[in-house]
N, C-alpha and C. Protein backbone atom coordinates (compact mmCIF):
# COMPACT_ATOMS: atom_id res chain seq x y z
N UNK A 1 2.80 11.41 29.46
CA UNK A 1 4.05 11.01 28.85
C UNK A 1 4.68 12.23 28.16
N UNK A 2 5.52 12.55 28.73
CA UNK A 2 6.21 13.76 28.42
C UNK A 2 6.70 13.83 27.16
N UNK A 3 7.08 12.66 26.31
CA UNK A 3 7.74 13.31 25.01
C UNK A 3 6.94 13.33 23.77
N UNK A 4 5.72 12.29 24.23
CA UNK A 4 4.77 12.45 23.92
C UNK A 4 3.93 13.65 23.50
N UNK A 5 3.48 14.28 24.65
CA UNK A 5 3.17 16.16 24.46
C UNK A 5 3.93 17.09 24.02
N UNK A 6 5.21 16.75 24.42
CA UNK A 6 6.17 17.97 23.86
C UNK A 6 6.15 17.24 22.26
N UNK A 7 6.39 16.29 21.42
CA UNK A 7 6.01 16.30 19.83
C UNK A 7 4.60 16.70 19.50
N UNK A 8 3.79 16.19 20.09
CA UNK A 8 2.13 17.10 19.92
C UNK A 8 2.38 18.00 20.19
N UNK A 9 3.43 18.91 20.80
CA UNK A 9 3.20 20.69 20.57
C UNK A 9 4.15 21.06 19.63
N UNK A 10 4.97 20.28 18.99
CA UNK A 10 5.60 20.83 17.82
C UNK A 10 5.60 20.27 16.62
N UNK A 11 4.45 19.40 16.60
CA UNK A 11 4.69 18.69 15.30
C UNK A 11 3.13 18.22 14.78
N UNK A 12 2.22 18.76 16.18
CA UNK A 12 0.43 18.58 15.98
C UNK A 12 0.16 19.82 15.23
N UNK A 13 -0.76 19.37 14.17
CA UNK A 13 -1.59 20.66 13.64
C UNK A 13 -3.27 20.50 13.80
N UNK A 14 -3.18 21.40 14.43
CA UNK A 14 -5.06 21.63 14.62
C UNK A 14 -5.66 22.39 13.30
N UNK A 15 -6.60 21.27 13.09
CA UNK A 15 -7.42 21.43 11.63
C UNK A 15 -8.62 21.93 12.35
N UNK A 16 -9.67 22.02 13.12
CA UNK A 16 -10.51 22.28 13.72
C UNK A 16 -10.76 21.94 15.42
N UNK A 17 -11.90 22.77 16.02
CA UNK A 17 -11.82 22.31 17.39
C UNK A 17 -11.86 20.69 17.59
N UNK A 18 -12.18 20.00 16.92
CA UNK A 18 -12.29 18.49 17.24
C UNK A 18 -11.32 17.64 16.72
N UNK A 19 -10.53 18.35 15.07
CA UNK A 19 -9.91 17.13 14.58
C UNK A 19 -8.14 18.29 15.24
N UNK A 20 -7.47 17.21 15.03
CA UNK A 20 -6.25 17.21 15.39
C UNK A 20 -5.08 16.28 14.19
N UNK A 21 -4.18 16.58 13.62
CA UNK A 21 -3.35 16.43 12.70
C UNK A 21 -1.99 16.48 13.17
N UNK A 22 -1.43 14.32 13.29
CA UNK A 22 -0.52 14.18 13.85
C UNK A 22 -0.28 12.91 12.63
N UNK A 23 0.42 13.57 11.45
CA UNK A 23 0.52 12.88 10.05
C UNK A 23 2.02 12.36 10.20
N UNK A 24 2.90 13.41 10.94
CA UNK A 24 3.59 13.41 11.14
C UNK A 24 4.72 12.82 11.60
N UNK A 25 4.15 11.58 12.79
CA UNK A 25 4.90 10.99 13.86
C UNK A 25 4.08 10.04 14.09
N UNK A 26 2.40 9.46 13.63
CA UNK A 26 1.89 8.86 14.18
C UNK A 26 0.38 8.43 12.75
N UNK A 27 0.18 8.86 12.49
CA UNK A 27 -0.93 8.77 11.20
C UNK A 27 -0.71 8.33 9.52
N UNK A 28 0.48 8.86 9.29
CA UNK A 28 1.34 8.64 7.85
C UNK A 28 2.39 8.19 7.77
N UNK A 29 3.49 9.05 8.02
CA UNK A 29 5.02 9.08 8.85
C UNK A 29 4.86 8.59 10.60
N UNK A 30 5.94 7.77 10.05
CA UNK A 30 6.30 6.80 11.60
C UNK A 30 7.19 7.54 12.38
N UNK A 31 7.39 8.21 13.84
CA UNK A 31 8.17 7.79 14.25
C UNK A 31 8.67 7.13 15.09
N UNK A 32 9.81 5.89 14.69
CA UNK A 32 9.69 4.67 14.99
C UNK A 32 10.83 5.13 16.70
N UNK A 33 11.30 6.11 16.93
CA UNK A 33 11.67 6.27 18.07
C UNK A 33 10.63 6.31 19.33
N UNK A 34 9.77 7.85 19.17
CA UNK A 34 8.50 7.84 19.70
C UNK A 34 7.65 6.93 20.01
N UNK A 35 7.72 5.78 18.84
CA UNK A 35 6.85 4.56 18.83
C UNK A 35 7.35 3.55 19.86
N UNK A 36 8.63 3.08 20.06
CA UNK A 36 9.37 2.71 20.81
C UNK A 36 9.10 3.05 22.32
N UNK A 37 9.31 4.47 22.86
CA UNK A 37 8.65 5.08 24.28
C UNK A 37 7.61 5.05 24.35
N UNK A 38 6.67 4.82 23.52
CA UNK A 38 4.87 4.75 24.20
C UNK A 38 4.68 3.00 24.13
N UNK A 39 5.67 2.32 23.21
CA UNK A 39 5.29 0.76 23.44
C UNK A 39 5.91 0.62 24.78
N UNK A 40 6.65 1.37 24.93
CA UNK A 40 7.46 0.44 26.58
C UNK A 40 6.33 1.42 28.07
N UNK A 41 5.94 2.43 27.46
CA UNK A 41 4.86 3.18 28.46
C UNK A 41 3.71 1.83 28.75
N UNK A 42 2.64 1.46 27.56
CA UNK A 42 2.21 0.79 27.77
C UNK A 42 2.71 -1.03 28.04
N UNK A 43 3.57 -1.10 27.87
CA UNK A 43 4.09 -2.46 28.23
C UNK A 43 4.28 -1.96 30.10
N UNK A 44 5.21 -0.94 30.75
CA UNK A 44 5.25 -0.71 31.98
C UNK A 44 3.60 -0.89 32.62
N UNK A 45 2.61 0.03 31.82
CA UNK A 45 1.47 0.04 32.54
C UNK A 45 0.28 -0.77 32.78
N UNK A 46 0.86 -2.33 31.74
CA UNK A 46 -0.09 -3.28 32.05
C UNK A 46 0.71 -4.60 32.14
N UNK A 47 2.14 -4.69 32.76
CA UNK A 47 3.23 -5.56 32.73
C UNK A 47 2.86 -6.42 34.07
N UNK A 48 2.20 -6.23 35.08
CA UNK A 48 1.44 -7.12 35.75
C UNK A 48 0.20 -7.75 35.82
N UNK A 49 -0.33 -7.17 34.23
CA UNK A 49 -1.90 -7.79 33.83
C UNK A 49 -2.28 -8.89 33.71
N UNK A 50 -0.84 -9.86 32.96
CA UNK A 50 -0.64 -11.39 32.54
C UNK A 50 -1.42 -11.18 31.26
N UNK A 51 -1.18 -10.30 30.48
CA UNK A 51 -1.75 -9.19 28.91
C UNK A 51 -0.99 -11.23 28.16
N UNK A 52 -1.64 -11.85 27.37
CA UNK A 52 -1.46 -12.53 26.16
C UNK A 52 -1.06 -12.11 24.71
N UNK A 53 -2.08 -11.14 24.66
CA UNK A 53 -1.96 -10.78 23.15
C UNK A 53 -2.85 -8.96 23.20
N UNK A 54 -2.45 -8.36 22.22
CA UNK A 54 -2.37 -7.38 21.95
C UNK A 54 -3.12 -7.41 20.95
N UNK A 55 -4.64 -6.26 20.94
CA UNK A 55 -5.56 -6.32 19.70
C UNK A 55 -5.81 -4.78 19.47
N UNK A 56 -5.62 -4.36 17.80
CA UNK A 56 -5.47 -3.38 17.79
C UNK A 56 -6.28 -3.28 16.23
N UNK A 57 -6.44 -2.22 15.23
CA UNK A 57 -7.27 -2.09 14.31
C UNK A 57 -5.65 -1.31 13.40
N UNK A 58 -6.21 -1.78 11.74
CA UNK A 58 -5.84 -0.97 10.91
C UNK A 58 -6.04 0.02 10.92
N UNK A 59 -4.90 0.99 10.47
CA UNK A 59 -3.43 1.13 10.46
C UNK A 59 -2.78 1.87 11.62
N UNK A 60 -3.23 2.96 11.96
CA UNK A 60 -2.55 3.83 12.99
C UNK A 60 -1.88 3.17 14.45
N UNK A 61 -2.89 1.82 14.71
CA UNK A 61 -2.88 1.42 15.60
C UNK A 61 -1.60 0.11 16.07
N UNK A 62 -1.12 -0.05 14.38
CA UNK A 62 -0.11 -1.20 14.33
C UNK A 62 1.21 -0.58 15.39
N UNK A 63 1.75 0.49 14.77
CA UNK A 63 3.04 0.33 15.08
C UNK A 63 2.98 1.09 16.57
N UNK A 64 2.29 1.43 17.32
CA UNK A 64 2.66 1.51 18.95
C UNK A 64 2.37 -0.05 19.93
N UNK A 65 1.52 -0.62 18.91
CA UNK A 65 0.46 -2.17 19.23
C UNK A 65 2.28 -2.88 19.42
N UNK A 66 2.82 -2.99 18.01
CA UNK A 66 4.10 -3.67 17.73
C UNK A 66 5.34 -3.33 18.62
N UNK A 67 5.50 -2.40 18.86
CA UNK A 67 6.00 -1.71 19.94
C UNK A 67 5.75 -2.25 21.12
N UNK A 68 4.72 -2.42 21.95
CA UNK A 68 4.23 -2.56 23.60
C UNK A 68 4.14 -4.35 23.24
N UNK A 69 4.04 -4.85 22.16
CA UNK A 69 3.86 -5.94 22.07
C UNK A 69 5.76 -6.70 22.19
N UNK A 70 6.57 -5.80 21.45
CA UNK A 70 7.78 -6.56 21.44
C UNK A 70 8.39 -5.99 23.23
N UNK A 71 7.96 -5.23 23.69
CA UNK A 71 8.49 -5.56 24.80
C UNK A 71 7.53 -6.06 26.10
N UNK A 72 6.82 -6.15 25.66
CA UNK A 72 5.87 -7.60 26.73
C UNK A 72 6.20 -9.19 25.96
N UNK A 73 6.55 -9.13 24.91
CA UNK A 73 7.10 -10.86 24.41
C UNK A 73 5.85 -11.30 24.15
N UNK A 74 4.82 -10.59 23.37
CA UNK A 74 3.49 -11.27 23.21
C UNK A 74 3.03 -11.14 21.26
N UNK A 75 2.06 -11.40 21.05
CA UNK A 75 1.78 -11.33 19.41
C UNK A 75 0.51 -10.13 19.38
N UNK A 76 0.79 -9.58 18.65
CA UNK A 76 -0.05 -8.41 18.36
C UNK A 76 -0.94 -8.49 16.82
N UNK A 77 -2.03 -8.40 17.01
CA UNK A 77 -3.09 -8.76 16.00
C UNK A 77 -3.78 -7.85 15.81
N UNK A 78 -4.03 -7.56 14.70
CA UNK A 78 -4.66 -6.33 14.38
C UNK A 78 -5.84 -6.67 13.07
N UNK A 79 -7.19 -6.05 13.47
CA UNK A 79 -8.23 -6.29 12.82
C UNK A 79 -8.35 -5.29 11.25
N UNK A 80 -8.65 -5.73 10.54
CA UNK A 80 -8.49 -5.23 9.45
C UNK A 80 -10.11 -5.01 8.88
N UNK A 81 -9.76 -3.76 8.21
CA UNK A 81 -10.68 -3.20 7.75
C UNK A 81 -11.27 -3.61 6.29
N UNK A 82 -10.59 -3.89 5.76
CA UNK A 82 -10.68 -4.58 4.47
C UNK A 82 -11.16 -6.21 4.43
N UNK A 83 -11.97 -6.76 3.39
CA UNK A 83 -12.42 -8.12 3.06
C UNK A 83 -10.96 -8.18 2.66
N UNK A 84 -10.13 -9.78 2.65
CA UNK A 84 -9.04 -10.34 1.66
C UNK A 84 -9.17 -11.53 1.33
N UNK A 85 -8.65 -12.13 0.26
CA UNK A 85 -8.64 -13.52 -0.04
C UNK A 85 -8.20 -14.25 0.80
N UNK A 86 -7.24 -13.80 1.65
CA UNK A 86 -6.56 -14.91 2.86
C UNK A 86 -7.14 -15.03 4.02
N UNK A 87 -8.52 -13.97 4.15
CA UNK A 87 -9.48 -13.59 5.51
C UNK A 87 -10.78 -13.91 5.24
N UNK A 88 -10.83 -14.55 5.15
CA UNK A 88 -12.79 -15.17 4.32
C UNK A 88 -13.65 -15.85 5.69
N UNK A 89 -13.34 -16.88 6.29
CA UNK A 89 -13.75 -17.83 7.10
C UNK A 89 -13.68 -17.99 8.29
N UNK A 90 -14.13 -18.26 9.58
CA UNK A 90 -13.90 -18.58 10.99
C UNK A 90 -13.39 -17.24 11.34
N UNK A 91 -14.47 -15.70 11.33
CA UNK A 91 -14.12 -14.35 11.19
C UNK A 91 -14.72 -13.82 12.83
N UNK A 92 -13.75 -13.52 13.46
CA UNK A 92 -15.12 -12.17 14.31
C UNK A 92 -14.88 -10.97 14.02
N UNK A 93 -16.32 -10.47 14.05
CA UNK A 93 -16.22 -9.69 13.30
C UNK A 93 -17.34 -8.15 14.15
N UNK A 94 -17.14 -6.68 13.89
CA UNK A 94 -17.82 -5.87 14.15
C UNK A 94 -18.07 -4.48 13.36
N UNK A 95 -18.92 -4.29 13.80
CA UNK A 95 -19.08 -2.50 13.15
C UNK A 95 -18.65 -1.44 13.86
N UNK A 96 -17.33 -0.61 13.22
CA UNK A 96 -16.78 0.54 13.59
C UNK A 96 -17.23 1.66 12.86
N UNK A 97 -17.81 2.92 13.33
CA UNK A 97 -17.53 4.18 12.52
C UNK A 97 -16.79 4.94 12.56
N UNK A 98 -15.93 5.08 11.75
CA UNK A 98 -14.79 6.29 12.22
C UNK A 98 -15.12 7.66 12.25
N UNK A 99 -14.69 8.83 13.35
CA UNK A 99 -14.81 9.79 13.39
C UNK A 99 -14.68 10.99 12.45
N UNK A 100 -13.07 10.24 12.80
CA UNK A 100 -11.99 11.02 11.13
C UNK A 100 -12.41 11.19 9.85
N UNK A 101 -12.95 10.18 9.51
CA UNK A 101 -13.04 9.99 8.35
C UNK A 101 -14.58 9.38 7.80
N UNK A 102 -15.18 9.91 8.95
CA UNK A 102 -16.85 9.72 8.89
C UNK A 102 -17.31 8.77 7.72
N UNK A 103 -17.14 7.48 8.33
CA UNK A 103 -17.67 6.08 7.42
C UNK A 103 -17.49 5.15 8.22
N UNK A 104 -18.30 4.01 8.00
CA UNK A 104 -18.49 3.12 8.70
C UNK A 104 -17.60 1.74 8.26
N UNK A 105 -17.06 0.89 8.97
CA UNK A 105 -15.94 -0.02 8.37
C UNK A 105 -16.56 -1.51 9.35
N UNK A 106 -16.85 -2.58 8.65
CA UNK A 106 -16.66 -3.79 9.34
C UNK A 106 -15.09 -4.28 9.44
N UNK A 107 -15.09 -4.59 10.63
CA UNK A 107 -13.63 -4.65 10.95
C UNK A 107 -13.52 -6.29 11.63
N UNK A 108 -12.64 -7.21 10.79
CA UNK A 108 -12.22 -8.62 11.23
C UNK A 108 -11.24 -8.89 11.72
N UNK A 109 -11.49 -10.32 12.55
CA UNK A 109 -10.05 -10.73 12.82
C UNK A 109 -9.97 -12.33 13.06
N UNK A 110 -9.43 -13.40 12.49
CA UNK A 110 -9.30 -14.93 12.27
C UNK A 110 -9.50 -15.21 13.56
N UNK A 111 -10.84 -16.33 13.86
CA UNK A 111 -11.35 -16.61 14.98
C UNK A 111 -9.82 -17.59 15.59
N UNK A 112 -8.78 -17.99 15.32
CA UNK A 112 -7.68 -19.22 15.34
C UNK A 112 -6.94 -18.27 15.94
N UNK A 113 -6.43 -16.55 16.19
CA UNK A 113 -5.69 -16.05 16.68
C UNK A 113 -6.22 -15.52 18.12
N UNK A 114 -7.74 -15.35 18.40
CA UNK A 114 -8.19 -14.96 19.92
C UNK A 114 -8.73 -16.22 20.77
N UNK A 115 -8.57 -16.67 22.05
CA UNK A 115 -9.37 -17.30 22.34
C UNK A 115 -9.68 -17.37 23.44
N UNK A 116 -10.63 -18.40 24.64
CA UNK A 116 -11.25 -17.82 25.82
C UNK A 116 -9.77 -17.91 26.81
N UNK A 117 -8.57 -18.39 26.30
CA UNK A 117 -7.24 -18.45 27.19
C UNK A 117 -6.48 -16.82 27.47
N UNK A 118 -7.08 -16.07 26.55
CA UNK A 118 -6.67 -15.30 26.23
C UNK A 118 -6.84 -13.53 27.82
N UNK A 119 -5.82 -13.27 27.55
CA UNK A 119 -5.97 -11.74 28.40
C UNK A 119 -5.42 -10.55 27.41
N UNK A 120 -6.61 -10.03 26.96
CA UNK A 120 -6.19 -8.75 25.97
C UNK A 120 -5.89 -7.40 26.37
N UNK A 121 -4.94 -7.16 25.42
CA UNK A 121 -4.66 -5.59 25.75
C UNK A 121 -4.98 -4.63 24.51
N UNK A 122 -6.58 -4.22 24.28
CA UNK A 122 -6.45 -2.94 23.45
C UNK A 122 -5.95 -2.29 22.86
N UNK A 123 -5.03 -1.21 22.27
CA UNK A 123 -4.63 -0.66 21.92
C UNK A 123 -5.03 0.38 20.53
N UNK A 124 -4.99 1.46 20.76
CA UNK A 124 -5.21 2.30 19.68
C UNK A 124 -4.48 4.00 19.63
N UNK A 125 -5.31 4.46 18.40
CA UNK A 125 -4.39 5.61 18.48
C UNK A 125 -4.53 6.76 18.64
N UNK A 126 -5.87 7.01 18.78
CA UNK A 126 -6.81 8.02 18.94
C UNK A 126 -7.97 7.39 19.73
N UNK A 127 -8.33 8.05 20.83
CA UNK A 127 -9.93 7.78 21.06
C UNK A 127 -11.09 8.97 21.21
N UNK A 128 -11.57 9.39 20.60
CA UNK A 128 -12.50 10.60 20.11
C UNK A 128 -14.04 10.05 20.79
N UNK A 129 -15.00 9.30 20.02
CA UNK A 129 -16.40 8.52 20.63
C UNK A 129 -15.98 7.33 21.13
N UNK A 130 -15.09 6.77 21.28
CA UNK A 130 -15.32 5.01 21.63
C UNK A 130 -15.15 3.96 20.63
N UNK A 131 -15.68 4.18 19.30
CA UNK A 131 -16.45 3.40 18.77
C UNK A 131 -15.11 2.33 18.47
N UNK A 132 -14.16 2.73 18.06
CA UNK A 132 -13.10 1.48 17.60
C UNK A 132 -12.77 0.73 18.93
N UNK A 133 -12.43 1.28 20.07
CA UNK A 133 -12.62 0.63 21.24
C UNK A 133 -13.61 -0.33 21.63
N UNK A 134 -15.01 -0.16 21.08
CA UNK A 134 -15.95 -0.61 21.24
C UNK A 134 -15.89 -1.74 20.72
N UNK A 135 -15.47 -1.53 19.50
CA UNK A 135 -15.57 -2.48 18.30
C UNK A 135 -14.54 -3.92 18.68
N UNK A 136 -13.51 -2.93 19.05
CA UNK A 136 -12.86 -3.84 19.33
C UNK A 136 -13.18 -5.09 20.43
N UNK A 137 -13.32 -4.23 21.59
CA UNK A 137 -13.73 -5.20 23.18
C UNK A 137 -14.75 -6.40 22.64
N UNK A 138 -15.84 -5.62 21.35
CA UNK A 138 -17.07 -6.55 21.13
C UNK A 138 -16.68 -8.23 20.48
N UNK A 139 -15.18 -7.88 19.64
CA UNK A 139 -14.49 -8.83 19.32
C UNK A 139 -13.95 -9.51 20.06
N UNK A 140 -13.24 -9.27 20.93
CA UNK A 140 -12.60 -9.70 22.05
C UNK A 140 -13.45 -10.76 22.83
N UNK A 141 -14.82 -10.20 23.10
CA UNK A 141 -15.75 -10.52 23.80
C UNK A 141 -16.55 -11.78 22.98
N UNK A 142 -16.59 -11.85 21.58
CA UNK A 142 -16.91 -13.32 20.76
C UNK A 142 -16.03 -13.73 20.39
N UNK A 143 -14.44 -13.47 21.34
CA UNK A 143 -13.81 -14.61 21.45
C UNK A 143 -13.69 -15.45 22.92
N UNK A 144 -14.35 -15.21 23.39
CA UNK A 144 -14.79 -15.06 24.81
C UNK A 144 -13.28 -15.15 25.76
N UNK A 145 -12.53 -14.36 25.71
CA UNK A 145 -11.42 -13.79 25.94
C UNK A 145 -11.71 -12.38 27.39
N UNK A 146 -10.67 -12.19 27.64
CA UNK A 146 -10.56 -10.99 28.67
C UNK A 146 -9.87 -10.21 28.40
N UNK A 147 -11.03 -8.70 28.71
CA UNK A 147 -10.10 -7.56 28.73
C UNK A 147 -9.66 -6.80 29.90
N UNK A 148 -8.16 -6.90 29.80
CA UNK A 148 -7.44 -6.50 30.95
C UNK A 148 -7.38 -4.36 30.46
N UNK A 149 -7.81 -3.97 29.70
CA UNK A 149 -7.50 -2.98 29.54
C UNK A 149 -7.39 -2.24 28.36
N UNK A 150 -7.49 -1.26 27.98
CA UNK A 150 -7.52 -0.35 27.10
C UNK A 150 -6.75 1.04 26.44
N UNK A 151 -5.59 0.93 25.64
CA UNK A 151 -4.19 2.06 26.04
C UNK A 151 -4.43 2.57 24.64
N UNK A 152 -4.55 4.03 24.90
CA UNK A 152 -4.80 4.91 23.86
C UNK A 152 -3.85 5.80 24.02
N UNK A 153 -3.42 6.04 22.44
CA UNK A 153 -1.99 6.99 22.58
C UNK A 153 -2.56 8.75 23.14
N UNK A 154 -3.90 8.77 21.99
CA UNK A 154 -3.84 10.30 22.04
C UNK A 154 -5.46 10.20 22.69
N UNK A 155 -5.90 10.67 23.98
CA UNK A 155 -7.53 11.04 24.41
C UNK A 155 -7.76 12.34 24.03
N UNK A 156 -8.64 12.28 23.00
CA UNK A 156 -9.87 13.53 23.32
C UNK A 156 -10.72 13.36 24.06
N UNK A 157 -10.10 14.21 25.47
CA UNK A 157 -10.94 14.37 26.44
C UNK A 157 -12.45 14.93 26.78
N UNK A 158 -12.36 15.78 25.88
CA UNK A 158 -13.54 16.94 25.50
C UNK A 158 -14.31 16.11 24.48
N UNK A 159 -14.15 14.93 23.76
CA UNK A 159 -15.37 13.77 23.54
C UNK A 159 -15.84 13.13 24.65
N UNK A 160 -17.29 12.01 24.02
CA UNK A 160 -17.72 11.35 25.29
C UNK A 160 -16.97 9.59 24.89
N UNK A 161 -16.03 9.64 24.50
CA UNK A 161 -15.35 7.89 24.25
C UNK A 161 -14.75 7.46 25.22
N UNK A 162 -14.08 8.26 26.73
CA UNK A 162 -12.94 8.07 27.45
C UNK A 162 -14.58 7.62 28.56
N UNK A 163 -15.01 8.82 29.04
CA UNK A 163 -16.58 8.54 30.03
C UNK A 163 -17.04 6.93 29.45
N UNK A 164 -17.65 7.12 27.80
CA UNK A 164 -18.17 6.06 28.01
C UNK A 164 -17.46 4.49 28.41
N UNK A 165 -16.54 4.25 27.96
CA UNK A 165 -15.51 3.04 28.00
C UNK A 165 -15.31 2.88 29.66
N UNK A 166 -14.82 4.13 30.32
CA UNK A 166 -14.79 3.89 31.62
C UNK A 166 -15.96 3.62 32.58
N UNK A 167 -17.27 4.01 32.12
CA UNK A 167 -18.81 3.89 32.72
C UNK A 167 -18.93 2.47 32.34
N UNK A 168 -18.20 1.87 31.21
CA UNK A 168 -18.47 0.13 31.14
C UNK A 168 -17.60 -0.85 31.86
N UNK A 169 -16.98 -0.01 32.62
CA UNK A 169 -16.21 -0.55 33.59
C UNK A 169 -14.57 -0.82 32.60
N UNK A 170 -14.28 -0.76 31.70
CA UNK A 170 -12.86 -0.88 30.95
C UNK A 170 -11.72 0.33 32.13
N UNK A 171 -10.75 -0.49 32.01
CA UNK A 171 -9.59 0.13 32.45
C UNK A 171 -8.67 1.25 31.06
N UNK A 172 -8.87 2.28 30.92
CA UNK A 172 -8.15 2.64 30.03
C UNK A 172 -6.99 3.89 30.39
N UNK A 173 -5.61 3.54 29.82
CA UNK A 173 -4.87 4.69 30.19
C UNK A 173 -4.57 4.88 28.84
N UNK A 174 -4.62 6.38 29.03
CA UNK A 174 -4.46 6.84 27.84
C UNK A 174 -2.69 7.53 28.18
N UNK A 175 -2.27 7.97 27.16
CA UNK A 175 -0.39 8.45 27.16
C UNK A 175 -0.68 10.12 26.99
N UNK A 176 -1.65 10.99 26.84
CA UNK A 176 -1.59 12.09 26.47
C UNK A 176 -2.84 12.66 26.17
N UNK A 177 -3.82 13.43 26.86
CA UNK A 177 -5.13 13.41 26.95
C UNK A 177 -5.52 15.09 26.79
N UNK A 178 -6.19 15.05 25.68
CA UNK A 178 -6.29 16.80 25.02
C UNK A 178 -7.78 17.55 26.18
N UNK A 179 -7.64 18.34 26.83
CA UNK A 179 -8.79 19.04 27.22
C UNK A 179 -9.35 19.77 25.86
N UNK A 180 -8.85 20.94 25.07
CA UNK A 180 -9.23 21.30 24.12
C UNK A 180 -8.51 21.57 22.92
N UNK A 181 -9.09 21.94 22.14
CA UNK A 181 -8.53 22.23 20.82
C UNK A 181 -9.12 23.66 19.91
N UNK A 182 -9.68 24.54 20.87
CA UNK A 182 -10.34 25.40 20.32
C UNK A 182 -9.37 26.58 20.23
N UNK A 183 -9.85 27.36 19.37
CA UNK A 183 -8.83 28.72 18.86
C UNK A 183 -7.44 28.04 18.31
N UNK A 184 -7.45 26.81 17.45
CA UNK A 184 -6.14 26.54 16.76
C UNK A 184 -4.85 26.04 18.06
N UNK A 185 -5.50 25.86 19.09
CA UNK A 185 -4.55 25.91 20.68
C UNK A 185 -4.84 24.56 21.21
N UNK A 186 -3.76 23.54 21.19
CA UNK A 186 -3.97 22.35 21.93
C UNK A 186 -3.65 22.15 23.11
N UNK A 187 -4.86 22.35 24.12
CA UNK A 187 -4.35 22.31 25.56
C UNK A 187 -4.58 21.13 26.16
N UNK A 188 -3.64 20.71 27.19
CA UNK A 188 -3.89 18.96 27.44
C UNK A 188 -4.66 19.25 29.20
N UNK A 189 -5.28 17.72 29.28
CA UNK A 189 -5.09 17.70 31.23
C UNK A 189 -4.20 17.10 31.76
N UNK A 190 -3.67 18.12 32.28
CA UNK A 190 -2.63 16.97 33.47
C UNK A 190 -2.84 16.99 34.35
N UNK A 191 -3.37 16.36 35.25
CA UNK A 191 -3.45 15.74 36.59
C UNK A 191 -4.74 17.06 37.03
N UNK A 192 -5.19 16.82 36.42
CA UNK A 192 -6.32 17.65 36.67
C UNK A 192 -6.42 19.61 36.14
N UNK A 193 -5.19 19.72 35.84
CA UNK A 193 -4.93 21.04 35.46
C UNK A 193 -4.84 21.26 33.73
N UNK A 194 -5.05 22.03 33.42
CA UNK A 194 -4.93 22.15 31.81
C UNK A 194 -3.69 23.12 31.66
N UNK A 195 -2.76 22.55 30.28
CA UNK A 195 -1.42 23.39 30.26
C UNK A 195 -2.01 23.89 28.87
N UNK A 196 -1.73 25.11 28.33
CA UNK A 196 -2.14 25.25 26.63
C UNK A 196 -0.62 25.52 26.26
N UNK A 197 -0.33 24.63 25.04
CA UNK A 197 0.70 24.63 25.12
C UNK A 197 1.25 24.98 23.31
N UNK A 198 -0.47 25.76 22.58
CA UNK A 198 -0.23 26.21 21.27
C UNK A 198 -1.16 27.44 21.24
């Protein structure tokens, strides 16, 4: 997704070979244009799935989820990381560790919004190890629901989260997929070729 990469080369900052800093347009600050072209990317790329509902994790993951969700005409649900007074009961529920931010998060979502009628569409915003992907499908999966697929804005390719998800048989397209990040230089794959494009 082209406009995609071209803002990751002018607006990504590489903090180290692994982490990547996109506070900017996608992590802190919205932008709700950008957000707009990757919801209709993934709405195009799973618009013959018969996708129900849209499951995605606090926070990063809301507003491209809200996005691909308002133009497929479906409800987008997003698991939360936090216990609340209004989230207590009839929970599924799993264990995520985040990469980023190296800690571990039980992550819920009201058993009354997934169910076995259901055809899910993933969504997230980063995929580095898997594990929120994981976390997620595992939810999905004690709602005994289907997953049609898995759409990640940004792949770190050069992790093992994209291999493993696809070795479990998940369909995942990702919008923009980093080969490396070493020497402060974010180079992507495209179609098998690497462009460095910092």
């Amino acid at each position: 997704m082209d406009l995609l990469i071209q803002t990751i080369k002018e607006e990504g900052i590489v903090l180290s070979d692994s982490v990547l800093k996109v506070d900017s347009f996608l992590n802190h600050q919205i932008n709700p244009q950008l957000m707009f072209e990757i919801g209709k990317e993934f709405a195009n790329r799973f618009k013959e799935d018969g996708i129900t509902k849209i499951v995605t994790i606090e926070s990063s993951g809301i507003a491209p989820s809200v996005m691909a969700g308002l133009q497929l005409g479906i409800p987008v649900i997003f698991a939360r990381k936090k216990k609340s007074l209004t989230l207590v009961n009839d929970l599924l529920t799993a264990k995520v560790y985040s990469f980023t931010k190296q800690e571990s998060n039980d992550i819920s979502v009201s058993k009354k919004y997934i169910n076995e009628n259901d055809r899910v569409l993933i969504i997230d915003d980063f995929l580095a190890n898997g594990q929120a992907a994981i976390g997620l499908a595992e939810i999905v999966k004690q709602a005994n629901a289907e997953i049609a697929g898995i759409g990640i804005v940004i792949e770190k390719g050069f992790q093992s989260g994209g291999k493993l998800l696809r070795e479990q048989g998940y369909r995942v397209e990702s919008l923009a997929t980093i080969h490396s990040l070493n020497e402060g230089k974010v180079t992507f794959t495209l179609d098998k070729t690497e462009e460095a494009v910092r």
